[in-house]
PDB file of N, CA and C in Angstrom:
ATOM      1  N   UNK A   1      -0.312 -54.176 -24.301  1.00  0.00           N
ATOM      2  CA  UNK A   1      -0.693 -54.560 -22.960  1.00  0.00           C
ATOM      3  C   UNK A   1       0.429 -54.268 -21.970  1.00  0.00           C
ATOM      4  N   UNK A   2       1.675 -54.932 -22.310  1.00  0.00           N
ATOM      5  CA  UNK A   2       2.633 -54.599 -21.578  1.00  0.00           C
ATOM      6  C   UNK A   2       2.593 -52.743 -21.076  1.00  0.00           C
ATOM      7  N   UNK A   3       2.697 -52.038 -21.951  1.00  0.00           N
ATOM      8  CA  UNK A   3       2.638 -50.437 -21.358  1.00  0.00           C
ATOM      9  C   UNK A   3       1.792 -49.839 -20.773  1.00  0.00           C
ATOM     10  N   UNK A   4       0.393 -50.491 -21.102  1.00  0.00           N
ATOM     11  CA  UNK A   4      -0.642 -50.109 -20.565  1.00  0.00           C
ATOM     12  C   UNK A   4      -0.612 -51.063 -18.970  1.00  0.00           C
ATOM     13  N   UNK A   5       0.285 -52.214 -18.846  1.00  0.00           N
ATOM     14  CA  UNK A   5       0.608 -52.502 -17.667  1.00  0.00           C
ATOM     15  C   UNK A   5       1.396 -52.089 -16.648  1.00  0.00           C
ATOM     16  N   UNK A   6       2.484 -51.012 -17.623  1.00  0.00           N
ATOM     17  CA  UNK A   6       3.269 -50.076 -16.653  1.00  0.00           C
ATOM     18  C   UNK A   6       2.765 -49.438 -16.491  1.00  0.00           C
ATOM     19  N   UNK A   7       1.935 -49.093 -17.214  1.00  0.00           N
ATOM     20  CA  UNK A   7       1.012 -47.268 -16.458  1.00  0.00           C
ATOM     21  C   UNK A   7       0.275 -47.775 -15.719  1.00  0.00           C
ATOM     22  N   UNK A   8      -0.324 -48.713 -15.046  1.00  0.00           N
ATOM     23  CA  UNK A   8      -0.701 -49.277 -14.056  1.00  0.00           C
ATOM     24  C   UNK A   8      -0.053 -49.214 -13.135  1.00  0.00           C
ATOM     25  N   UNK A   9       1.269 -50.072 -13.045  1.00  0.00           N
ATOM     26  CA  UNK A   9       1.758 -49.974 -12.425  1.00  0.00           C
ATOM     27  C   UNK A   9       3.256 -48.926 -11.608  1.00  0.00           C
ATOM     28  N   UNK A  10       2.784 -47.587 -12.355  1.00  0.00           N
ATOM     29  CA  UNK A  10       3.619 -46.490 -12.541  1.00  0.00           C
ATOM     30  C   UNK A  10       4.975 -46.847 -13.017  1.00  0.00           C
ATOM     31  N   UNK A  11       4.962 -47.319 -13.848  1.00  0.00           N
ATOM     32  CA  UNK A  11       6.517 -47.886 -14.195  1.00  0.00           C
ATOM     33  C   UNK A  11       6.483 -46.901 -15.659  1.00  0.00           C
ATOM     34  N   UNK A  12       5.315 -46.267 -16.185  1.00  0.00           N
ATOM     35  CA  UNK A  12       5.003 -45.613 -17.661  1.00  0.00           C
ATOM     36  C   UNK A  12       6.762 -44.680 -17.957  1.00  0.00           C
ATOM     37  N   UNK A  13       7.033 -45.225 -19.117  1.00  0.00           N
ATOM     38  CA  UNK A  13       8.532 -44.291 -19.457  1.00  0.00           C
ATOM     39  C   UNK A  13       7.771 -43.783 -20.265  1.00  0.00           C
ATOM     40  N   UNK A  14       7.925 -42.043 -20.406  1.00  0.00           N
ATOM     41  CA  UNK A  14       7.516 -41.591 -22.141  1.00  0.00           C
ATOM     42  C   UNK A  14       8.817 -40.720 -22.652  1.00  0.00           C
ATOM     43  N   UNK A  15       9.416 -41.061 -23.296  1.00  0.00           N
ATOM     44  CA  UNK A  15      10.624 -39.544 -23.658  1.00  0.00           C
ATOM     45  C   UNK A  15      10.519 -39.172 -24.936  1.00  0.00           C
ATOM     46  N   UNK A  16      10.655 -37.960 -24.363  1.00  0.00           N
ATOM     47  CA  UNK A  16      10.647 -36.788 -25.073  1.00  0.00           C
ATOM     48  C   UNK A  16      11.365 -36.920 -26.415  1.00  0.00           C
ATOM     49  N   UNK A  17      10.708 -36.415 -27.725  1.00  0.00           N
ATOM     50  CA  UNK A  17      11.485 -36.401 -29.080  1.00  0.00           C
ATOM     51  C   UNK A  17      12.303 -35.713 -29.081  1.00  0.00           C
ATOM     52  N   UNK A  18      13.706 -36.706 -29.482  1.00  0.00           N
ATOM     53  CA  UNK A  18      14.869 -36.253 -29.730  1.00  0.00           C
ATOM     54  C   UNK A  18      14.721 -35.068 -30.588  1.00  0.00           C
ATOM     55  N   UNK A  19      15.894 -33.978 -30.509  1.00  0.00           N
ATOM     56  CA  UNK A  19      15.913 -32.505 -30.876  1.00  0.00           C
ATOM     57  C   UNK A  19      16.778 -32.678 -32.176  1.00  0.00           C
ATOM     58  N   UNK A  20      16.375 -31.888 -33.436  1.00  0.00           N
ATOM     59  CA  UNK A  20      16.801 -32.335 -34.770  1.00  0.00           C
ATOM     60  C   UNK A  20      17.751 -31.458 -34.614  1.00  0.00           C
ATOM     61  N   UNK A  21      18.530 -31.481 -36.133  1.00  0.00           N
ATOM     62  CA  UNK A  21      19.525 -30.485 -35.809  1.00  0.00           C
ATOM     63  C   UNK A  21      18.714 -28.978 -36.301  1.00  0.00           C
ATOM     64  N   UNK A  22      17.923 -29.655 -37.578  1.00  0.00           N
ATOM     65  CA  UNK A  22      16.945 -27.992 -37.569  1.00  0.00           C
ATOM     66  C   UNK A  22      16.357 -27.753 -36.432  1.00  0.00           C
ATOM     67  N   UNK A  23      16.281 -28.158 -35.154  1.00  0.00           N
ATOM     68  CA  UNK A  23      15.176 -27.403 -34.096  1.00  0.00           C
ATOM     69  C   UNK A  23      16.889 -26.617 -33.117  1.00  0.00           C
ATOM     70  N   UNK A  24      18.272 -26.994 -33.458  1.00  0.00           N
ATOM     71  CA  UNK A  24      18.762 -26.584 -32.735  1.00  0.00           C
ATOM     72  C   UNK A  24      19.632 -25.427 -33.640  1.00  0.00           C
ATOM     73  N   UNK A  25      19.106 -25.237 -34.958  1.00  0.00           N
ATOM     74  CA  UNK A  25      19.601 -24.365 -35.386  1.00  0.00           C
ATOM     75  C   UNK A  25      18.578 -22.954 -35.532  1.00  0.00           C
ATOM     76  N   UNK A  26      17.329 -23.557 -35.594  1.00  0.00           N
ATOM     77  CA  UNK A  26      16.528 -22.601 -35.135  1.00  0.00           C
ATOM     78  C   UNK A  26      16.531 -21.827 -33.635  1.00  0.00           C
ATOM     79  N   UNK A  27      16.936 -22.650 -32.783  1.00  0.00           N
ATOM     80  CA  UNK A  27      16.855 -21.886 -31.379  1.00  0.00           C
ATOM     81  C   UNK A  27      18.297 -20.977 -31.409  1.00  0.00           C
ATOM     82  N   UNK A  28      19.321 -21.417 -32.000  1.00  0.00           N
ATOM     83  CA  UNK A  28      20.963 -20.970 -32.100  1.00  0.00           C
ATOM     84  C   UNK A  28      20.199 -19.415 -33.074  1.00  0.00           C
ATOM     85  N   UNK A  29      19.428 -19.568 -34.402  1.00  0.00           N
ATOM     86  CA  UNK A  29      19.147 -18.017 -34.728  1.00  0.00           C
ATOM     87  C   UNK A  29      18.200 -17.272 -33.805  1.00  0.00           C
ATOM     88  N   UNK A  30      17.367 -17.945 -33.430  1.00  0.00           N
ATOM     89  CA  UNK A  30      16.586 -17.123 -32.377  1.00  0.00           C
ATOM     90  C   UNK A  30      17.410 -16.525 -31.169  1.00  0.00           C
ATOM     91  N   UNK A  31      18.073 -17.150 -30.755  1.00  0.00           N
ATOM     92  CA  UNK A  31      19.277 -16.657 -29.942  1.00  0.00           C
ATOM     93  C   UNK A  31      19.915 -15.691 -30.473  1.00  0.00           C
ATOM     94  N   UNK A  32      20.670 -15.922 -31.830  1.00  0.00           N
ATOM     95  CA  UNK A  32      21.342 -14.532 -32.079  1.00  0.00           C
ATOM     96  C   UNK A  32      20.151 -13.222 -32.516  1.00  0.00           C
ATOM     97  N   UNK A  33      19.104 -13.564 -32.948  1.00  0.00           N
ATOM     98  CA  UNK A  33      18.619 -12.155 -33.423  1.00  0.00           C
ATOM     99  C   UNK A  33      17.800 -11.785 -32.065  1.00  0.00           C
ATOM    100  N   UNK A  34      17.831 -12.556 -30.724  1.00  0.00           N
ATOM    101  CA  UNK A  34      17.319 -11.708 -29.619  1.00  0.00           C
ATOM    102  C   UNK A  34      18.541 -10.998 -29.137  1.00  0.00           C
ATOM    103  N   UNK A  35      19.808 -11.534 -28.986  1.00  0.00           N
ATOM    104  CA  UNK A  35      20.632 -10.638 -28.793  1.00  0.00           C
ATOM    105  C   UNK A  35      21.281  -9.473 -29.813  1.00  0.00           C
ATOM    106  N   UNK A  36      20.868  -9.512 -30.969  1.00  0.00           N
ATOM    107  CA  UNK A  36      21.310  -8.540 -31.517  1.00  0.00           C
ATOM    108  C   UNK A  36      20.084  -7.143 -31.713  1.00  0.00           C
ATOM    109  N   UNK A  37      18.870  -7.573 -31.054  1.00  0.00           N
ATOM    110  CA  UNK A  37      17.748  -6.548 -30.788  1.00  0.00           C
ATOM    111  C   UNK A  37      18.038  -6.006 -29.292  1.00  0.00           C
ATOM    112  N   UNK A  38      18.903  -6.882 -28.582  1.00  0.00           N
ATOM    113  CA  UNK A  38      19.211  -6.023 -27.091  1.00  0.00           C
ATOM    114  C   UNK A  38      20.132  -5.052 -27.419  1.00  0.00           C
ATOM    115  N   UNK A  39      21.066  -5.574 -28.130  1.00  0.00           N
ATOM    116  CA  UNK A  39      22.060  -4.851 -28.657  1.00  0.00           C
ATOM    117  C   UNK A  39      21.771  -3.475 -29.424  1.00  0.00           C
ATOM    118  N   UNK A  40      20.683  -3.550 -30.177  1.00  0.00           N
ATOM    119  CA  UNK A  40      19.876  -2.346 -31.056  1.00  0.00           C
ATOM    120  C   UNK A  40      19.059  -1.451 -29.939  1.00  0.00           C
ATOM    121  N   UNK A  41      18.575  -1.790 -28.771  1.00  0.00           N
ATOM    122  CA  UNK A  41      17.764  -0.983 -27.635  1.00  0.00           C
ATOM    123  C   UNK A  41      18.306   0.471 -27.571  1.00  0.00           C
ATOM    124  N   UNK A  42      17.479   1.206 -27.510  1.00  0.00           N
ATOM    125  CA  UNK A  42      17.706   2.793 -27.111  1.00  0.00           C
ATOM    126  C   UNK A  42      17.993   2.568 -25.474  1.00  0.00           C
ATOM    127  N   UNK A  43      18.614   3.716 -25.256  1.00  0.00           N
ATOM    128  CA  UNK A  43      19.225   3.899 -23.566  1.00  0.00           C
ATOM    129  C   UNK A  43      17.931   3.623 -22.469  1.00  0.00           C
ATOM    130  N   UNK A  44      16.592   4.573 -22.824  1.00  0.00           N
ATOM    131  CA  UNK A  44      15.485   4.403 -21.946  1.00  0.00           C
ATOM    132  C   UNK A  44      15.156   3.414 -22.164  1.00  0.00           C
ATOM    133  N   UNK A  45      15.265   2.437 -23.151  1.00  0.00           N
ATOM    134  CA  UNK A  45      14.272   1.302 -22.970  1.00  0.00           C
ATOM    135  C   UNK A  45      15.379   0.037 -22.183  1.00  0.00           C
ATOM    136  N   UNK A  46      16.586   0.273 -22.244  1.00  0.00           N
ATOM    137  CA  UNK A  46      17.826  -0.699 -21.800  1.00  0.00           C
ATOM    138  C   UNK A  46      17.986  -0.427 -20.129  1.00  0.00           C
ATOM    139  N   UNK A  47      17.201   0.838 -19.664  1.00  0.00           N
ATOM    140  CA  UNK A  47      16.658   1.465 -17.685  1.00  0.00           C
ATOM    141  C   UNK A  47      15.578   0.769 -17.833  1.00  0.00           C
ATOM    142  N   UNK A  48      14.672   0.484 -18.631  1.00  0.00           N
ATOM    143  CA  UNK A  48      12.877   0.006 -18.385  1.00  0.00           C
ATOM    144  C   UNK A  48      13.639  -1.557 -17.820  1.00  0.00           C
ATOM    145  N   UNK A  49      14.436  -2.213 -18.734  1.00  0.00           N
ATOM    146  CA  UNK A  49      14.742  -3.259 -18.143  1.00  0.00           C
ATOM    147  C   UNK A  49      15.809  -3.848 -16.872  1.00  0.00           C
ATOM    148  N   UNK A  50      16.255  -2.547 -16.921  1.00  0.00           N
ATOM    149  CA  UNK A  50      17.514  -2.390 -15.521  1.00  0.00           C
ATOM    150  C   UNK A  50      18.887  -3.033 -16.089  1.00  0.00           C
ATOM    151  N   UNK A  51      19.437  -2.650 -17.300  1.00  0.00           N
ATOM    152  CA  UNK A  51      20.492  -2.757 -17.580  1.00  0.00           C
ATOM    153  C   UNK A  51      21.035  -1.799 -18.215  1.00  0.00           C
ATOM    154  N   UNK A  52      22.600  -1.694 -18.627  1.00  0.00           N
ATOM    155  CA  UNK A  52      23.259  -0.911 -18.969  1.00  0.00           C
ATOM    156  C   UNK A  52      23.678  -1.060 -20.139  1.00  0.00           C
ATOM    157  N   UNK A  53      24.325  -0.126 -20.935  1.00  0.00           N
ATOM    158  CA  UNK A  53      24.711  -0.282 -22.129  1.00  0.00           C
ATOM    159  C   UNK A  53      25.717  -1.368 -22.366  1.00  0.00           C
ATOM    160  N   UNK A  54      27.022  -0.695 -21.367  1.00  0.00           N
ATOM    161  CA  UNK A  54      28.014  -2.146 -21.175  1.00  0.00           C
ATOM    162  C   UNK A  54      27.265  -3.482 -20.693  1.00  0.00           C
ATOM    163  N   UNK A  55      26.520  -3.761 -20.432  1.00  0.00           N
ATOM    164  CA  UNK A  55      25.853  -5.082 -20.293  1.00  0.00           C
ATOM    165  C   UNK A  55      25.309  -5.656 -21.020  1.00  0.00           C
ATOM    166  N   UNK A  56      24.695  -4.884 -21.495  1.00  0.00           N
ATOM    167  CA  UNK A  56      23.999  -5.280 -23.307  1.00  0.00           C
ATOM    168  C   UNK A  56      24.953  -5.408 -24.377  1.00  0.00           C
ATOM    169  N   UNK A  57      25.856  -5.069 -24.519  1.00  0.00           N
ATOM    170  CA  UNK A  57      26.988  -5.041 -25.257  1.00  0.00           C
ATOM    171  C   UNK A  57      27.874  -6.324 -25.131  1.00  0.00           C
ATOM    172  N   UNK A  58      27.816  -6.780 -23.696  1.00  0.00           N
ATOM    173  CA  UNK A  58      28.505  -7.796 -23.327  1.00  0.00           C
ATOM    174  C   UNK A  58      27.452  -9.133 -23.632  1.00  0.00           C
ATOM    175  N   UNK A  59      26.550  -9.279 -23.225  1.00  0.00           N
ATOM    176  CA  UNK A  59      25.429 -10.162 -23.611  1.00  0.00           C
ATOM    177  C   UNK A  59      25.344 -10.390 -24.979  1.00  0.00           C
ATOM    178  N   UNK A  60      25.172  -9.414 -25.729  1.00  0.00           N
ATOM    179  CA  UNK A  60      25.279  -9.275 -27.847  1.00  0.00           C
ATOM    180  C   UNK A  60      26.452  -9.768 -28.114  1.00  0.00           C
ATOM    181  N   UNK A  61      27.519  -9.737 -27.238  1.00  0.00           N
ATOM    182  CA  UNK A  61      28.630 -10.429 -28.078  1.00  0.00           C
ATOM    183  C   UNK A  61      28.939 -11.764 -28.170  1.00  0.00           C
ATOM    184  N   UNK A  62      27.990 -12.157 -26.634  1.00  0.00           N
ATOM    185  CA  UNK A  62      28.371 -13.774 -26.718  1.00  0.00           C
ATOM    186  C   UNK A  62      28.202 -14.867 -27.778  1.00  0.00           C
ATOM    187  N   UNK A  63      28.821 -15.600 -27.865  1.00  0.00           N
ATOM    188  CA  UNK A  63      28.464 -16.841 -28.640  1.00  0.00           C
ATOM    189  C   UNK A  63      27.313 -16.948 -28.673  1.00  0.00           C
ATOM    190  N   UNK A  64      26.620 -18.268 -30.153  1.00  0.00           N
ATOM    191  CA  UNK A  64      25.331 -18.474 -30.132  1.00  0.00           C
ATOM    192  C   UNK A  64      25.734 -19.660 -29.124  1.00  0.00           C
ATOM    193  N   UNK A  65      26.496 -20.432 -28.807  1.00  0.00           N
ATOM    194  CA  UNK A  65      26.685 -21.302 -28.236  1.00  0.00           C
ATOM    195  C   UNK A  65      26.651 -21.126 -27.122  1.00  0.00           C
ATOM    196  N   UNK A  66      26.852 -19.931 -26.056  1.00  0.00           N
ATOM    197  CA  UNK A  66      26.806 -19.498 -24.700  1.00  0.00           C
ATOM    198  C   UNK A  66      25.779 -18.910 -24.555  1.00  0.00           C
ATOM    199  N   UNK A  67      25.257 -19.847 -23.992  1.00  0.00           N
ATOM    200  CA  UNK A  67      23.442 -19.641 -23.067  1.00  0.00           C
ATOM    201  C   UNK A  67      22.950 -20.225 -22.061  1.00  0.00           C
ATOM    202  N   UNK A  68      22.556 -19.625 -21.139  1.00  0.00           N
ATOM    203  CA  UNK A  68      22.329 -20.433 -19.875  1.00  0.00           C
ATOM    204  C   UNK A  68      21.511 -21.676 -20.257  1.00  0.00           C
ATOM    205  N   UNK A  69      21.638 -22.619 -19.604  1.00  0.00           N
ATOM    206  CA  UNK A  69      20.905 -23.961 -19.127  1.00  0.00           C
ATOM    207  C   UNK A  69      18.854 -23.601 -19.688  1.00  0.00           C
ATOM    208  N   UNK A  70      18.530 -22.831 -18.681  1.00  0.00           N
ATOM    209  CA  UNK A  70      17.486 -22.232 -18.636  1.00  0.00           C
ATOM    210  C   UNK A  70      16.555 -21.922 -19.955  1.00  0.00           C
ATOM    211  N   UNK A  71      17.336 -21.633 -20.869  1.00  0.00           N
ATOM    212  CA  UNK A  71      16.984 -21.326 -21.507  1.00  0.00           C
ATOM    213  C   UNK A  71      16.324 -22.087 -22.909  1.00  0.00           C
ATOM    214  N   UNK A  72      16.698 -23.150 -22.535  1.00  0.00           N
ATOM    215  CA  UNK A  72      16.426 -24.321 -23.604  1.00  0.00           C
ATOM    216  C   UNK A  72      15.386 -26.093 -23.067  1.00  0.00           C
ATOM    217  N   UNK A  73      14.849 -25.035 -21.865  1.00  0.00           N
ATOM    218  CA  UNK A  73      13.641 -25.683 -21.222  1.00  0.00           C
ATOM    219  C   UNK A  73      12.128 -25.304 -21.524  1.00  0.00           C
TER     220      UNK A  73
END
């Protein structure tokens, strides 16, 4: 009753399930094997996306740990 009295009264909290460490080691490999397929791109397909070799190179090397904010929304 009580919660169904905050959602009445917009007070409703719901949060979100805490992130395991398998869901953050899965996103840490998904991270590295997307950067190591930028890293594998042929030259025309690295212009289709408007980057350069040195850029892709620099991106593939980063840490699995260095990733924008963005990306884990």
């Amino acid at each position: 009753m009580t919660n169904m009295m905050g959602a009445v009264l917009g007070r409703w909290t719901h949060t979100a399930p805490r992130e395991t460490a398998l869901d953050r080691f899965n996103r840490a490999m998904a991270l590295h094997r997307s950067r190591a397929r930028l890293a594998a791109l042929e030259p025309h397909l690295l212009d289709d996306i408007g980057i350069d070799r040195q850029t892709a190179a620099e991106e593939a090397s980063r840490p699995i740990w260095d990733a924008p904010d963005s990306w884990f929304r």
